[in-house]
Protein backbone atom coordinates (compact mmCIF):
# COMPACT_ATOMS: atom_id res chain seq x y z
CA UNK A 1 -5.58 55.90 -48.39
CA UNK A 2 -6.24 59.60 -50.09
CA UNK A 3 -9.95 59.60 -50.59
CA UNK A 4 -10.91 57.17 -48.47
CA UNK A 5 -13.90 57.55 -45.83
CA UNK A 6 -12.27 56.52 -42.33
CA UNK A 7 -15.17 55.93 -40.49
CA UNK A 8 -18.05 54.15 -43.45
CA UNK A 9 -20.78 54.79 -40.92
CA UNK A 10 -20.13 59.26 -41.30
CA UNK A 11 -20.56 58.60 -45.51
CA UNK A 12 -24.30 57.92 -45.56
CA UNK A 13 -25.23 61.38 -43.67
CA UNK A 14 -23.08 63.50 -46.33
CA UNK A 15 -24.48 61.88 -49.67
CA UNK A 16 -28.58 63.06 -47.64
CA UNK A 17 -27.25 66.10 -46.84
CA UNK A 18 -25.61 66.71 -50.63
CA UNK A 19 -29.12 65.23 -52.16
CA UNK A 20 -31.70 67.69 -49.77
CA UNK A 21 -29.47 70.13 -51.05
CA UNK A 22 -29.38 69.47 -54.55
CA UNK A 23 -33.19 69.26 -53.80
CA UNK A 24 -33.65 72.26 -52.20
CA UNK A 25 -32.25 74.09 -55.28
CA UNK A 26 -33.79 72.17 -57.78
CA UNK A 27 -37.21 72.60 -56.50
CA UNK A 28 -36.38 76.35 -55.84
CA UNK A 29 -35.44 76.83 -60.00
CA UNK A 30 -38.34 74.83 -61.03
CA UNK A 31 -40.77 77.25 -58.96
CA UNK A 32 -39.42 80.19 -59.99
CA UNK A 33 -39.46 79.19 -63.84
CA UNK A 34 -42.93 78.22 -62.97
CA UNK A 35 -43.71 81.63 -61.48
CA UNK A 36 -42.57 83.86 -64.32
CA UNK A 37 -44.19 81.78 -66.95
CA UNK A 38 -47.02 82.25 -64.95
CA UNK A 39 -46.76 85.77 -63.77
CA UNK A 40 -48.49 87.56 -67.07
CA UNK A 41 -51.35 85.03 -67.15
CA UNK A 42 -52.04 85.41 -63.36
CA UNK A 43 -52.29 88.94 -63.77
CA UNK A 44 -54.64 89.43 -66.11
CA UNK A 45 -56.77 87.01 -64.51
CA UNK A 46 -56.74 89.33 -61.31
CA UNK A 47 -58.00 92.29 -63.25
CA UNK A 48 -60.57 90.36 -65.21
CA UNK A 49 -61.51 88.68 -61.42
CA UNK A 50 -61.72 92.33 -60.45
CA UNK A 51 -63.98 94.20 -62.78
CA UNK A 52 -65.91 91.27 -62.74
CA UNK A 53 -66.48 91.43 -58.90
CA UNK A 54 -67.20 95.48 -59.66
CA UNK A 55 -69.55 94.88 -62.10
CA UNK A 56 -71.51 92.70 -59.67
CA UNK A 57 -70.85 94.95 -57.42
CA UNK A 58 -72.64 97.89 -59.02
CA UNK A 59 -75.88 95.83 -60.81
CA UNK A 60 -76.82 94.22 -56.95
CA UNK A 61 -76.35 97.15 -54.83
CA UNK A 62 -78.42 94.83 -51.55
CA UNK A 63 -75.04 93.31 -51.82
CA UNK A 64 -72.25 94.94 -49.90
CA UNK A 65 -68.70 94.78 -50.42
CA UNK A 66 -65.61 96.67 -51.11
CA UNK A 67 -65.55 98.46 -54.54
CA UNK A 68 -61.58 97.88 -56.20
């Protein structure tokens, strides 16, 4: 018959392959809607993170580290 699967036991292996797929680019969508929703945010957080690290910096000079 048209259609048919011949051999039932080959069936199984395509509907895991065609769901990690599905998977695979579901997850990969959802990550990068997450990442530019969250790309502005995360920057500004990295310069605030920064001059707040040179601030500290400069006020405890007995501390050494790398000036951004």
């Amino acid at each position: 018959m048209p259609g048919c699967v011949v051999d039932i036991r080959k069936m199984p292996f395509v509907r895991l392959l065609l769901i990690i797929i599905a998977m695979g680019i579901y997850l990969t969508m959802g990550a990068s809607v997450f990442q530019a929703l969250e790309r502005p945010v995360e920057r500004e957080t990295e310069k605030r993170m920064a001059k707040i690290k040179n601030d500290f910096l400069i006020e405890h000079p007995c501390v050494t580290g790398k000036l951004n």
